[in-house]
N, C-alpha and C. Protein backbone atom coordinates (compact mmCIF):
# COMPACT_ATOMS: atom_id res chain seq x y z
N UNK A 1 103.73 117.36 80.93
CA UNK A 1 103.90 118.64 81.57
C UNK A 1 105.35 118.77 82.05
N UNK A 2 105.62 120.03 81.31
CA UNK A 2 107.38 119.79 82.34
C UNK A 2 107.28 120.15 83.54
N UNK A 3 108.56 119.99 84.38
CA UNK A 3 108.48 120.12 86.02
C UNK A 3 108.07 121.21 86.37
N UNK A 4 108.06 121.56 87.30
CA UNK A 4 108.12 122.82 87.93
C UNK A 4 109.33 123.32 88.10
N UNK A 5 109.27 124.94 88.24
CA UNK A 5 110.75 125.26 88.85
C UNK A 5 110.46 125.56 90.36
N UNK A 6 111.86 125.69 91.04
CA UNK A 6 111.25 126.03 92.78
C UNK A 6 110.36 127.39 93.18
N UNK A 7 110.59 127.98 92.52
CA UNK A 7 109.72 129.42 92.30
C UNK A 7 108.67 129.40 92.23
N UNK A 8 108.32 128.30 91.11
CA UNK A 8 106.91 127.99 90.90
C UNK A 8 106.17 127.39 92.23
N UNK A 9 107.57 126.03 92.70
CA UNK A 9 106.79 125.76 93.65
C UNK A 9 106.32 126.28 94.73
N UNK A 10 107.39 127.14 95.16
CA UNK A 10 107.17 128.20 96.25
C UNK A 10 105.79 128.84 96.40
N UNK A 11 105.88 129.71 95.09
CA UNK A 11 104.36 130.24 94.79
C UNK A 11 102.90 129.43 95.01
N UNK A 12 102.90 128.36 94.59
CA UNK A 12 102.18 127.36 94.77
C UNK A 12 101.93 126.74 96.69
N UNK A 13 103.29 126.30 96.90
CA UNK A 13 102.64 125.93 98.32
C UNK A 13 103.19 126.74 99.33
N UNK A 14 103.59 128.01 99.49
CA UNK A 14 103.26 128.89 100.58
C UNK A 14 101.83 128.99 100.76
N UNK A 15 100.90 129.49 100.11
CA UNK A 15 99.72 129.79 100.58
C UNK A 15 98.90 128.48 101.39
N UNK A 16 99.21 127.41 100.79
CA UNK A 16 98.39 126.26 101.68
C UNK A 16 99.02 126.04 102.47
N UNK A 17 100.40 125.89 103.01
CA UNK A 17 101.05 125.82 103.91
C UNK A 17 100.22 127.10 105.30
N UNK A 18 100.27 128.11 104.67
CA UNK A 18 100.05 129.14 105.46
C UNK A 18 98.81 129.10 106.18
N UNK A 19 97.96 128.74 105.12
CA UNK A 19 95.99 128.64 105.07
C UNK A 19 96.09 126.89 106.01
N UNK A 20 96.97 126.19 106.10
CA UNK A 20 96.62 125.14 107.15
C UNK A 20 97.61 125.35 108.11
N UNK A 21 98.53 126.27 108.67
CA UNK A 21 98.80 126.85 109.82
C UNK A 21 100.72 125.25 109.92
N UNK A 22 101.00 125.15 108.80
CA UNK A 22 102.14 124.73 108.92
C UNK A 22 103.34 125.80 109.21
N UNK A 23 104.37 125.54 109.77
CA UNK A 23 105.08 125.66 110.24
C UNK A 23 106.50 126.12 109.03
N UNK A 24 106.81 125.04 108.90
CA UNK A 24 107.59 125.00 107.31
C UNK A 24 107.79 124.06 106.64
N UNK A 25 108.26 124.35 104.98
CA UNK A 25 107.56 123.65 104.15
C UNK A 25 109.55 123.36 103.50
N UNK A 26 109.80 122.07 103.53
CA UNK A 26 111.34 122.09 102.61
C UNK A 26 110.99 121.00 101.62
N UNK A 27 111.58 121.66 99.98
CA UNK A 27 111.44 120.23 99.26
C UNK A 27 112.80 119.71 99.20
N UNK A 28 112.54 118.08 98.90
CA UNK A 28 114.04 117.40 99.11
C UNK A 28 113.81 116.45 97.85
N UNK A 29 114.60 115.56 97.32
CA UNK A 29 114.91 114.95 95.98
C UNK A 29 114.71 115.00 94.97
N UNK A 30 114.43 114.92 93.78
CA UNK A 30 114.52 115.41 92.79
C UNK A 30 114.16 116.45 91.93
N UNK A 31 113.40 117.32 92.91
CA UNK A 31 113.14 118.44 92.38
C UNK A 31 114.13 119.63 93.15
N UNK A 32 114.44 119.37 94.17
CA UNK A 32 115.69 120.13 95.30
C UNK A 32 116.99 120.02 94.42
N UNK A 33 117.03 118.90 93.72
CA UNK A 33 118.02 118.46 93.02
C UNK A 33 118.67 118.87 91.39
N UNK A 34 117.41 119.52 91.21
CA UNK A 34 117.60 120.21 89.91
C UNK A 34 117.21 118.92 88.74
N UNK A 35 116.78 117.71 89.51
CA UNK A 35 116.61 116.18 88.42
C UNK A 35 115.04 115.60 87.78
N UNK A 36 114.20 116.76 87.94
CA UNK A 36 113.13 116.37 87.87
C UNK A 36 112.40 115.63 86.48
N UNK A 37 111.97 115.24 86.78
CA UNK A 37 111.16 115.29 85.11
C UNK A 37 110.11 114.80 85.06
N UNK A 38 109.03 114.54 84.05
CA UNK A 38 107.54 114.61 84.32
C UNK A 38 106.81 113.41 84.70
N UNK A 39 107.54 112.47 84.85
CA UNK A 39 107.34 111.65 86.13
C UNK A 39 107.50 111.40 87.43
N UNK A 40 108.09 112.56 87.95
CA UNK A 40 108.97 113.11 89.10
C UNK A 40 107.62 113.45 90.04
N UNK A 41 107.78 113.00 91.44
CA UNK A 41 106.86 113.28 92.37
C UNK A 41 107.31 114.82 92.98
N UNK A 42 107.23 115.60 94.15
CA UNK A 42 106.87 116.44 94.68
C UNK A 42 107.51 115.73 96.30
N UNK A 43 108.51 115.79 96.80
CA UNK A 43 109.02 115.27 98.19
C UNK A 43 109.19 116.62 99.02
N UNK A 44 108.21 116.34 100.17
CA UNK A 44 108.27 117.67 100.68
C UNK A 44 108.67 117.28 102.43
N UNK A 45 109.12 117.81 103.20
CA UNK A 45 109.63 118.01 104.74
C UNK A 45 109.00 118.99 105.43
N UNK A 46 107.71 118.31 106.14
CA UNK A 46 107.24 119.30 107.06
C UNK A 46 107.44 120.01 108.54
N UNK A 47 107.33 120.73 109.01
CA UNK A 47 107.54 121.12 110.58
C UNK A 47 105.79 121.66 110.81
N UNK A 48 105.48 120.72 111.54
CA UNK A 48 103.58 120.43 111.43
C UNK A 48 102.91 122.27 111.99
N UNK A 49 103.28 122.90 112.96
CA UNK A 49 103.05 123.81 113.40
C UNK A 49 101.80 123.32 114.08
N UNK A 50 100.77 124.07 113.35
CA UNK A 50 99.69 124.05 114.08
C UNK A 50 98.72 122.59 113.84
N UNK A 51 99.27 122.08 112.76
CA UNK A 51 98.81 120.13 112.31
C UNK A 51 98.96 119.27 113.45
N UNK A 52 97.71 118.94 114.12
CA UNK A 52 98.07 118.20 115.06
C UNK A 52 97.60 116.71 114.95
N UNK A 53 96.20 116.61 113.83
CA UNK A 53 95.75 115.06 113.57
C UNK A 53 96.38 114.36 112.45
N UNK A 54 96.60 113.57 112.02
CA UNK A 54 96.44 112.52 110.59
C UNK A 54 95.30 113.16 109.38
N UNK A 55 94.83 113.65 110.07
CA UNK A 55 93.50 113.86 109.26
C UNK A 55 93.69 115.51 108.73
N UNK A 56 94.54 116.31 109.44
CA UNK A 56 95.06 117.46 108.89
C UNK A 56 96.08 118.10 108.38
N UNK A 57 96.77 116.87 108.74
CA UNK A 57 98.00 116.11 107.55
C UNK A 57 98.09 116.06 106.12
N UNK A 58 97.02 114.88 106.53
CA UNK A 58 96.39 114.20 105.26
C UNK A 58 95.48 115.44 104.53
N UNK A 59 95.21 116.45 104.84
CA UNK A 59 94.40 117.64 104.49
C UNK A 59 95.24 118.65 103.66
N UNK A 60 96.21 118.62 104.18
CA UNK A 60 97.06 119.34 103.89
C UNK A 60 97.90 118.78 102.73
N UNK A 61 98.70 117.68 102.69
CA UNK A 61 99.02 117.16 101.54
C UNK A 61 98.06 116.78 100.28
N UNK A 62 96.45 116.60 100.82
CA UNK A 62 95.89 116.54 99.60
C UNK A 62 95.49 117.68 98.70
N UNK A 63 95.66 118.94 99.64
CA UNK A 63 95.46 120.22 98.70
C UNK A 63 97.23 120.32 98.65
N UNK A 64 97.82 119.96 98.47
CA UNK A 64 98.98 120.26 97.79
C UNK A 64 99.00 119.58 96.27
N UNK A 65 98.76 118.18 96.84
CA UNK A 65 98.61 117.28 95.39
C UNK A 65 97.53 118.07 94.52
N UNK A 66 96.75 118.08 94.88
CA UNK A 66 95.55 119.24 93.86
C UNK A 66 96.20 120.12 93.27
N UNK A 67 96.75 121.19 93.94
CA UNK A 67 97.45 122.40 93.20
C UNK A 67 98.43 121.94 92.39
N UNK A 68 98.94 120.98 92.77
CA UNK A 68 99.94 120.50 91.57
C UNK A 68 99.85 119.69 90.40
N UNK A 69 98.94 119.09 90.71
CA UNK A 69 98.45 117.73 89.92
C UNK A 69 99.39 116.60 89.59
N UNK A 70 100.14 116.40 90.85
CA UNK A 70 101.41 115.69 90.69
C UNK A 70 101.76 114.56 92.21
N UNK A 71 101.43 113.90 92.46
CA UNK A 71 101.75 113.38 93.82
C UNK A 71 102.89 113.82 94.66
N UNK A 72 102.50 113.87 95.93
CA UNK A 72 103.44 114.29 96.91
C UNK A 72 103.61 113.70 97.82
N UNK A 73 105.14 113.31 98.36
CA UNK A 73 105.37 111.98 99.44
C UNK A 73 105.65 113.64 100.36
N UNK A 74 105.01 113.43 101.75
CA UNK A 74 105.52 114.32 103.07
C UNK A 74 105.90 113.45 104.17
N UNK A 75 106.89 114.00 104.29
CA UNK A 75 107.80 113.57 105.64
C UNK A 75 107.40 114.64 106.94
N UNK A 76 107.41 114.44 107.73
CA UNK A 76 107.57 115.37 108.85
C UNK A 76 108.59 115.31 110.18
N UNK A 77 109.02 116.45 110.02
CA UNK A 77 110.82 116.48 110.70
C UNK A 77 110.29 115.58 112.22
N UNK A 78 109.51 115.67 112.74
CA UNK A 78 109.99 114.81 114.45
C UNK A 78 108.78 113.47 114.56
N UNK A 79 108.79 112.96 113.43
CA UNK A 79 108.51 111.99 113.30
C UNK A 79 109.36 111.04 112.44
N UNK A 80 110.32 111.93 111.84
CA UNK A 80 111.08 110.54 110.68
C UNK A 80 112.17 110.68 111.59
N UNK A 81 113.02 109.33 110.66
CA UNK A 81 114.07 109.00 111.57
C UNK A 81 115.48 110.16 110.81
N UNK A 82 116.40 110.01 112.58
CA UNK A 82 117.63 111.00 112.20
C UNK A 82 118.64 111.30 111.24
N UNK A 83 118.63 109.47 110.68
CA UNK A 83 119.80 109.34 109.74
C UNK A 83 118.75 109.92 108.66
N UNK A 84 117.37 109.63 108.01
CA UNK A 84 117.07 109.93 107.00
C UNK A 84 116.96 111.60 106.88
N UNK A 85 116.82 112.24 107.59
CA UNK A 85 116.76 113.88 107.90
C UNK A 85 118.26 114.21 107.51
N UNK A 86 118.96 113.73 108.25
CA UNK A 86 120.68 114.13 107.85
C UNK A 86 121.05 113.76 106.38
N UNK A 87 120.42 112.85 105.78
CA UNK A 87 120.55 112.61 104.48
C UNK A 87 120.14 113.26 103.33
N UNK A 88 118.90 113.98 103.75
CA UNK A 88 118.05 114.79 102.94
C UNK A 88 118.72 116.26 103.03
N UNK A 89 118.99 116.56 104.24
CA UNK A 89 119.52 118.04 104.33
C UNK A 89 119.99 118.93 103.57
N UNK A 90 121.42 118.34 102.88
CA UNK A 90 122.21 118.57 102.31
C UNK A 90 121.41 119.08 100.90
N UNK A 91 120.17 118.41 100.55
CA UNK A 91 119.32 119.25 98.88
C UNK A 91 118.46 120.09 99.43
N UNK A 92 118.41 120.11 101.00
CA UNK A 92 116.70 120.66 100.89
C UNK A 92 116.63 121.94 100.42
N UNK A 93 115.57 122.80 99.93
CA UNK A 93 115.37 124.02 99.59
C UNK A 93 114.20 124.42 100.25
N UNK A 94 113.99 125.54 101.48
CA UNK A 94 113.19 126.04 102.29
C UNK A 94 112.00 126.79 101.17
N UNK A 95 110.74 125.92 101.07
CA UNK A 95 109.80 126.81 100.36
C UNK A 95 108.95 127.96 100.72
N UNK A 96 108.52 127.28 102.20
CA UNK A 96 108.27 128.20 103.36
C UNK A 96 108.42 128.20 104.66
N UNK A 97 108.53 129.35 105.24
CA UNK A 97 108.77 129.03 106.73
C UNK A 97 108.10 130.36 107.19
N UNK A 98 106.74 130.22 108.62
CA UNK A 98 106.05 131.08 108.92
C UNK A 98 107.28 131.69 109.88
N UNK A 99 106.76 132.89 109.56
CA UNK A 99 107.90 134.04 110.13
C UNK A 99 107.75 134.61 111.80
């Protein structure tokens, strides 16, 4: 399957983002990067919003992986560390952010 483009992805995870009350949604490495390819995971940066357990986390990234059929590593901004956030920044591409 070839990659996705960000458009695609956009389309794809705004609505679950939205439907589990996240906050915002940024992807970062190799698909932010323009480097993907069909072994390429799905790296996404959350701001939890309304996610407050492990368990709705974990809810949330597994209907992402579904819609995509592609694994997805999630980070979430005030739980990872500073240097790795400052590192990522610089590719991220905002997929969603509740308004």
């Amino acid at each position: 399957m070839a990659p996705y483009s960000i458009e695609e992805l956009r389309n794809i995870v705004s609505p679950i983002a939205q439907a589990h009350g996240v906050a915002s949604v940024s992807l970062f490495g190799s698909y932010a990067k323009g480097l993907a390819d069909a072994n390429s995971d799905v790296d996404l940066k959350i701001e939890k919003g309304s996610l407050r357990s492990l368990f709705q986390l974990c809810g949330f990234r597994l209907a992402v992986e579904d819609a995509l059929k592609l694994p997805v590593d999630l980070v979430t901004s005030d739980s990872s560390d500073k240097s790795f956030l400052d590192m990522i920044q610089k590719d991220e591409v905002v997929l969603y952010r509740n308004a």
